[in-house]
N, C-alpha and C. Protein backbone atom coordinates (compact mmCIF):
# COMPACT_ATOMS: atom_id res chain seq x y z
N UNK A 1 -12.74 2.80 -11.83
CA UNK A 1 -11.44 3.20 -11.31
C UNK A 1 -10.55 2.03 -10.99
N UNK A 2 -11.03 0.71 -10.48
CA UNK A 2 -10.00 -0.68 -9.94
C UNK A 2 -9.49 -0.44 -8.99
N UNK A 3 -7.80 -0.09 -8.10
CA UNK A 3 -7.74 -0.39 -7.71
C UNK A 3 -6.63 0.65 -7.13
N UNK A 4 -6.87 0.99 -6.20
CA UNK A 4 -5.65 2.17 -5.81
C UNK A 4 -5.37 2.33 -4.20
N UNK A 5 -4.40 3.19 -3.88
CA UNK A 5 -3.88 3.18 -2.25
C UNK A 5 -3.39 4.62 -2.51
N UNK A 6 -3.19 4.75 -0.82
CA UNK A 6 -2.64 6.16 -0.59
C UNK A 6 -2.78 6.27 1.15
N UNK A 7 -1.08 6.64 1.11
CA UNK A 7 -0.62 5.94 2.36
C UNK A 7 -0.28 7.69 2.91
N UNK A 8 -1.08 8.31 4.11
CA UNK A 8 -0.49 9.33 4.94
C UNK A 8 -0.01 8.76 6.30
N UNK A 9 1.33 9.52 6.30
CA UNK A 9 2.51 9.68 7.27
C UNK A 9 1.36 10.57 8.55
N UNK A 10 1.04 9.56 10.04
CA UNK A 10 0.22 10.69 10.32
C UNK A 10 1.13 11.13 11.67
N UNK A 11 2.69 10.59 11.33
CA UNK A 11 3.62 11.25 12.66
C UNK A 11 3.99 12.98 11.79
N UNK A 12 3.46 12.68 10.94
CA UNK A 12 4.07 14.18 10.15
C UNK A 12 2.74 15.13 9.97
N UNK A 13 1.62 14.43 9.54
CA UNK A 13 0.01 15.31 9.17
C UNK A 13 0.48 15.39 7.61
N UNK A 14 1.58 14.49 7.01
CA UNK A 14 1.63 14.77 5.40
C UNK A 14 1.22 13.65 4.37
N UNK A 15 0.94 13.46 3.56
CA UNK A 15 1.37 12.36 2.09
C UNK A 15 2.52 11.56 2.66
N UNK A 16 2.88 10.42 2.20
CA UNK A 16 3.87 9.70 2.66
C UNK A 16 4.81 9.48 1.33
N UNK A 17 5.47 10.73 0.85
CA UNK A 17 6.03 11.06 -0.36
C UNK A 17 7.00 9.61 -0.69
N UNK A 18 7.43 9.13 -1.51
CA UNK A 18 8.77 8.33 -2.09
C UNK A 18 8.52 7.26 -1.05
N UNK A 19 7.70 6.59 -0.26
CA UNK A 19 7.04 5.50 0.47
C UNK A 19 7.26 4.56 -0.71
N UNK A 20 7.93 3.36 -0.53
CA UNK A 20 8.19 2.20 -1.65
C UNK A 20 7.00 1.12 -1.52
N UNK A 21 6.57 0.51 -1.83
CA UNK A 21 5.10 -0.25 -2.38
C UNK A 21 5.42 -1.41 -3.19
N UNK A 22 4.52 -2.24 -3.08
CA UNK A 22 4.23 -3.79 -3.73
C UNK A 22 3.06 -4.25 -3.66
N UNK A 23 2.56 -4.82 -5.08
CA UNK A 23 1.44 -4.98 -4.68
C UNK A 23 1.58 -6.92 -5.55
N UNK A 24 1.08 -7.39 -4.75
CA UNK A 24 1.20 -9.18 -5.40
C UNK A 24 -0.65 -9.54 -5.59
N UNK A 25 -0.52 -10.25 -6.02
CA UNK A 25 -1.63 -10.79 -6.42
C UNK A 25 -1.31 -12.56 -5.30
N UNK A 26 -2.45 -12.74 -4.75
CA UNK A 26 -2.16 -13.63 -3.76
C UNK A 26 -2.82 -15.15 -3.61
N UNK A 27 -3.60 -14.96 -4.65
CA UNK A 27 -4.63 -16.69 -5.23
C UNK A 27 -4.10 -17.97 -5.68
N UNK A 28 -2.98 -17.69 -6.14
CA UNK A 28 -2.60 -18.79 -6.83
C UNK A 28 -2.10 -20.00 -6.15
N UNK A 29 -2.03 -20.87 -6.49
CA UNK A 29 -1.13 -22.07 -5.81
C UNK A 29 0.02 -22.14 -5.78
N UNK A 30 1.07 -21.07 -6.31
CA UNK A 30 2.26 -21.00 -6.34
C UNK A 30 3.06 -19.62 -5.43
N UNK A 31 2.03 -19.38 -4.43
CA UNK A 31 1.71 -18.73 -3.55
C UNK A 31 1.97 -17.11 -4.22
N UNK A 32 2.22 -16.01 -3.41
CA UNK A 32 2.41 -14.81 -4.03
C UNK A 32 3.10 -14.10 -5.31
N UNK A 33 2.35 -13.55 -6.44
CA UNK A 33 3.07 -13.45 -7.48
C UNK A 33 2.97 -11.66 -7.36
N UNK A 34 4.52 -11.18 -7.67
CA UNK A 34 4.65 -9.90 -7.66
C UNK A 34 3.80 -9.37 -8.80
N UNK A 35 2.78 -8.44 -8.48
CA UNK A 35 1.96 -7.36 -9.77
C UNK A 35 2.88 -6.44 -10.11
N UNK A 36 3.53 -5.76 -9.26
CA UNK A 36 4.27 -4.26 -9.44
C UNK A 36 4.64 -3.65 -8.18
N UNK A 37 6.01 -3.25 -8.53
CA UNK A 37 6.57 -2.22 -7.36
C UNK A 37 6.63 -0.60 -7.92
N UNK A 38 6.33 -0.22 -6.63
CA UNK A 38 6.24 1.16 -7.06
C UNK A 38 6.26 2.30 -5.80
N UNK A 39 6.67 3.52 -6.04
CA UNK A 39 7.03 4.37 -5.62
C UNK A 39 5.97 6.03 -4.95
N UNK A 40 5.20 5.68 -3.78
CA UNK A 40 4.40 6.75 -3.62
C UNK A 40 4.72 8.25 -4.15
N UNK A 41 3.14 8.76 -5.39
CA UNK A 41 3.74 10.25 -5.65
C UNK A 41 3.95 11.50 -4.33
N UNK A 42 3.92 12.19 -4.75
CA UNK A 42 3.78 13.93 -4.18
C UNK A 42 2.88 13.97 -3.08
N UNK A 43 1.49 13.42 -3.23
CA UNK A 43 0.30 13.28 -2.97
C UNK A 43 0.02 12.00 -1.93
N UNK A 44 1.34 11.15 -2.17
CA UNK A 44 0.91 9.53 -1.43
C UNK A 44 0.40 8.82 -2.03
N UNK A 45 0.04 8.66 -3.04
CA UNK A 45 -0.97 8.18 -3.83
C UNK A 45 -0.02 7.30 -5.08
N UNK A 46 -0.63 5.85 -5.42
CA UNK A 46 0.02 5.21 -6.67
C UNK A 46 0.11 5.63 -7.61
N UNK A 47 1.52 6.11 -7.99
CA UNK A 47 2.08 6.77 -9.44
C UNK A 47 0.77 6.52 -10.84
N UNK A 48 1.07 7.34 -11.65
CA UNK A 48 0.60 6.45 -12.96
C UNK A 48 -0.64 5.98 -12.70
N UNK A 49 -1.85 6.57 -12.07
CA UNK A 49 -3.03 6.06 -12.80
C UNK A 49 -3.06 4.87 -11.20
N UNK A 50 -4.38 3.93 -11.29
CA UNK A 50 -4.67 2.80 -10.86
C UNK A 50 -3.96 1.88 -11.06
N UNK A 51 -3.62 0.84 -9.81
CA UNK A 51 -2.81 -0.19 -9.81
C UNK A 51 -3.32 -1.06 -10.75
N UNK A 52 -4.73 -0.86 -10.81
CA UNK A 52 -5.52 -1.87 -11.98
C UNK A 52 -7.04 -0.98 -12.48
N UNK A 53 -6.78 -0.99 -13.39
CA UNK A 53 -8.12 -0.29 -14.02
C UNK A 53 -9.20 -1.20 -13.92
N UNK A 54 -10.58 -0.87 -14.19
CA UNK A 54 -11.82 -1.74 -14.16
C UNK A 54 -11.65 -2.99 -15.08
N UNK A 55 -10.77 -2.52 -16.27
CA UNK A 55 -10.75 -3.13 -17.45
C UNK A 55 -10.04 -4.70 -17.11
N UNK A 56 -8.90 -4.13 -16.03
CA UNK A 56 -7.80 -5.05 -15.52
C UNK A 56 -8.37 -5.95 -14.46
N UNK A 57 -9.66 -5.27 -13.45
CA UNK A 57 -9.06 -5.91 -11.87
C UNK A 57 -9.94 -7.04 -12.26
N UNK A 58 -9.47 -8.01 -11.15
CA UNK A 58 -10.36 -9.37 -11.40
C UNK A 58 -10.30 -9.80 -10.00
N UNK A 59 -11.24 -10.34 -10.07
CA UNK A 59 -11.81 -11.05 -8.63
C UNK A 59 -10.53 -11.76 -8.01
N UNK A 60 -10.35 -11.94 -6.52
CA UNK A 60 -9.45 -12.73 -6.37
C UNK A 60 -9.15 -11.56 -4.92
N UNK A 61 -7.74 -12.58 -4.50
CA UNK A 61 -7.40 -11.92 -3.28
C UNK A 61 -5.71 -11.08 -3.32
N UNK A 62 -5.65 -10.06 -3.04
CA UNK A 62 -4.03 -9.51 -3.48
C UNK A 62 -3.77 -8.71 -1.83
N UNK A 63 -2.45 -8.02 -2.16
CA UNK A 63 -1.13 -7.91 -0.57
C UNK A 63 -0.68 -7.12 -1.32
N UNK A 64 -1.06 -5.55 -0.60
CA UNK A 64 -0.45 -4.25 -0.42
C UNK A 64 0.97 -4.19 0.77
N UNK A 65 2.21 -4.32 0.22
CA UNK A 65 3.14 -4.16 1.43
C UNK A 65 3.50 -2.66 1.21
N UNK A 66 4.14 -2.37 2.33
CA UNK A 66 4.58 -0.94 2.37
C UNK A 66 5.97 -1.24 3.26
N UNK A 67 6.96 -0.08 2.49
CA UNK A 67 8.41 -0.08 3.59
C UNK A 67 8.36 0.80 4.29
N UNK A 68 7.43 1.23 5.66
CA UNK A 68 7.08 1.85 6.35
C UNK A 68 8.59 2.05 7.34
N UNK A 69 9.24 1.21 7.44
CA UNK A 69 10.55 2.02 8.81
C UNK A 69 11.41 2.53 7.58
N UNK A 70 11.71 1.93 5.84
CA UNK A 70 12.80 2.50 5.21
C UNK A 70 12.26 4.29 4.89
N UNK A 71 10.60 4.53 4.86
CA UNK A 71 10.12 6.08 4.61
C UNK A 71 10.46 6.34 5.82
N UNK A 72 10.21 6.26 7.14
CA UNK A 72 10.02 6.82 8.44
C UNK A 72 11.97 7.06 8.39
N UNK A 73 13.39 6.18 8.07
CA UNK A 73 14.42 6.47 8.29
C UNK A 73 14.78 7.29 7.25
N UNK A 74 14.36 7.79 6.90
CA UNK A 74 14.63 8.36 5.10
C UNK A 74 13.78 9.72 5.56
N UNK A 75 13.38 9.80 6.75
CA UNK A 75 12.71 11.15 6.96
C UNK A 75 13.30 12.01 8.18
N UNK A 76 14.17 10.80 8.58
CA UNK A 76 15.52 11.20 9.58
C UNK A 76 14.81 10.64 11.01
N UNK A 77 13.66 9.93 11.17
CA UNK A 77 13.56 9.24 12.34
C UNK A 77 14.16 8.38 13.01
N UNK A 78 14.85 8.52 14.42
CA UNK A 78 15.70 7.49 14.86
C UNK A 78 14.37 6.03 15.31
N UNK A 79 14.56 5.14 14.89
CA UNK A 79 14.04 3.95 15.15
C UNK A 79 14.57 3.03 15.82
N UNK A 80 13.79 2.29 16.75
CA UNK A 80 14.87 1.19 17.36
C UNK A 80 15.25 0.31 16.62
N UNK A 81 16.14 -0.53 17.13
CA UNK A 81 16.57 -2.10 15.82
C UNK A 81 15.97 -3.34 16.47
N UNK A 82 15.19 -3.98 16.18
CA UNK A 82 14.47 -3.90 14.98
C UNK A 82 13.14 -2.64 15.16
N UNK A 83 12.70 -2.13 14.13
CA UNK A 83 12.07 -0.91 14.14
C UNK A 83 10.43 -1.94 14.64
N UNK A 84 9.76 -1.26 15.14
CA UNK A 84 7.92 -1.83 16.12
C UNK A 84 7.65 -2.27 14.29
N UNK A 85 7.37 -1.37 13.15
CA UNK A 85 6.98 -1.88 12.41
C UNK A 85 7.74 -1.35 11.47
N UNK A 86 7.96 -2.95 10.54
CA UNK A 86 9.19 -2.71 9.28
C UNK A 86 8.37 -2.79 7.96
N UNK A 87 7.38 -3.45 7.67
CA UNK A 87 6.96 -3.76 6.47
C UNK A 87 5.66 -4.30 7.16
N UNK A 88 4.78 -2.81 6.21
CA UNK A 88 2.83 -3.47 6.54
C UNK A 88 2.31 -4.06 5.65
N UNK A 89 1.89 -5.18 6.10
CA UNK A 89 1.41 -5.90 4.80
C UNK A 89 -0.48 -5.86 4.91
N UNK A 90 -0.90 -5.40 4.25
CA UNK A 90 -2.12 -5.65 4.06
C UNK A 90 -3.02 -6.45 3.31
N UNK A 91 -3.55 -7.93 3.69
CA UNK A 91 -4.18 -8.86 2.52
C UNK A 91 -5.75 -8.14 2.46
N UNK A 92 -6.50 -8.58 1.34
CA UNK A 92 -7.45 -7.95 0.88
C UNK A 92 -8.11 -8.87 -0.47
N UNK A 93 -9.22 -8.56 -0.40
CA UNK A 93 -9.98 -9.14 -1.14
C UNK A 93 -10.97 -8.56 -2.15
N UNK A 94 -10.72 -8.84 -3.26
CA UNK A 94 -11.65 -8.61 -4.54
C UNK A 94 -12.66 -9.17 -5.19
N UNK A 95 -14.18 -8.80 -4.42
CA UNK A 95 -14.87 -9.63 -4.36
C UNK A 95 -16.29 -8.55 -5.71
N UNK A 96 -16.23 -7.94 -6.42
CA UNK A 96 -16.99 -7.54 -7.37
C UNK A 96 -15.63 -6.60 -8.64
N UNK A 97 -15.64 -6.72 -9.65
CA UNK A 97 -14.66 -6.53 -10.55
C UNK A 97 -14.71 -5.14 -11.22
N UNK A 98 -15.98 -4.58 -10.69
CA UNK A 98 -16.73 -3.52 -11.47
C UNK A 98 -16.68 -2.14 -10.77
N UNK A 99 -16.23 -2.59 -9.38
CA UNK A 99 -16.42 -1.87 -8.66
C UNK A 99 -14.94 -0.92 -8.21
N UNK A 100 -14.61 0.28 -7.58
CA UNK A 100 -13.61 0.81 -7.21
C UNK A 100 -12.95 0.18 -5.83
N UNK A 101 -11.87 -0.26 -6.08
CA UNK A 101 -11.44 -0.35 -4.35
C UNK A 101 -10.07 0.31 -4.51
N UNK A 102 -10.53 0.69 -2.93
CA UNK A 102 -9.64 2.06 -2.55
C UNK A 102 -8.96 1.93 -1.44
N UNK A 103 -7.54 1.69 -0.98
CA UNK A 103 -6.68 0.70 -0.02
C UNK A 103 -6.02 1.72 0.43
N UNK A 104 -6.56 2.32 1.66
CA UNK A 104 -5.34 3.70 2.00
C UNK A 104 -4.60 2.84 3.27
N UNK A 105 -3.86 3.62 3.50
CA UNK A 105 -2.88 3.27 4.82
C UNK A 105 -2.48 4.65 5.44
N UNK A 106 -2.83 4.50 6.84
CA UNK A 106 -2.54 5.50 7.70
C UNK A 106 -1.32 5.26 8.61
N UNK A 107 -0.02 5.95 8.58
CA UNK A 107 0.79 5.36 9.16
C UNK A 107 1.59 5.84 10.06
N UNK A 108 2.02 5.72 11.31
CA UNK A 108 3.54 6.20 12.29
C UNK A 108 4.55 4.88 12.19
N UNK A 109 5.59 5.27 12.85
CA UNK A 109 6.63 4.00 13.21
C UNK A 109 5.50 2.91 13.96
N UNK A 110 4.74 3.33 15.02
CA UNK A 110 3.95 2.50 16.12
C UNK A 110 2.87 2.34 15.83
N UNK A 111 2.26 2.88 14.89
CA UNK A 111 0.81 2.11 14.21
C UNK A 111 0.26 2.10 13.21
N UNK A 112 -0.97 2.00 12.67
CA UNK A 112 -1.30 2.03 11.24
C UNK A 112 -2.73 1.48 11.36
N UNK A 113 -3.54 2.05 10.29
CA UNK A 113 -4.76 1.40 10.60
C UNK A 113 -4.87 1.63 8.65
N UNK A 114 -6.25 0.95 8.48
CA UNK A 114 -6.38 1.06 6.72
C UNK A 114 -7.80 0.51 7.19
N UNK A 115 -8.82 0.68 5.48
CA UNK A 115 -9.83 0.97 5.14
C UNK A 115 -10.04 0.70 3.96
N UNK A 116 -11.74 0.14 3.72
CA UNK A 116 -11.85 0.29 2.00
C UNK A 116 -12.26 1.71 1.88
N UNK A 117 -11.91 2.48 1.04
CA UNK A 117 -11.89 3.97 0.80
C UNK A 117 -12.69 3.93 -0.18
N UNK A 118 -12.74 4.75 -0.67
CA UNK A 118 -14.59 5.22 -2.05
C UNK A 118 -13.53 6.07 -2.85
């Protein structure tokens, strides 16, 4: 499977629909290189399949961000300025190539927690 996320809204109990996403690849010496931006489906879950198939993922270390206050204002939540949390960044590590990793994010305006998922 490689490499996937799926981010629930848990101020709502829903999917965190049209949630905007980035995922960089983070090893290099030329510090963070963008992999792909992309757009949570229906479900919360990365459009199109795995961010990286088995075929694709490779060892190394990569950064799941999420625009967690632009979904939460886009859902009509008043937020303070600056919002408790604007952008979650999650670093992470790819340490067997063969294997599934599974990057969810649980989220409100005021917290968030994440997990390797199966």
């Amino acid at each position: 499977m490689g490499l996937s996320t799926h981010v629930l809204d848990t101020m709502h109990g829903t999917p965190a629909v049209g949630m905007a996403a980035e995922l960089y690849a983070t090893g290099g010496a030329a510090g963070p290189a963008l992999v792909k931006r992309f757009v949570l489906s229906a479900d919360g879950r990365n459009p199109d399949g795995p961010l990286f198939d088995n075929a694709n993922l490779k060892k190394g270390t990569y950064r799941l961000v999420f625009d967690v206050a632009a979904y939460f204002r886009g859902r009509g939540v008043t937020l303070p300025d600056p919002p408790f949390l604007d952008r979650v960044t999650l670093d992470f590590g790819i340490a067997h190539e063969d294997q599934h990793y599974h990057v969810p994010l649980l989220v409100s305006p005021w917290s968030y927690s994440t997990y390797r998922g199966s």
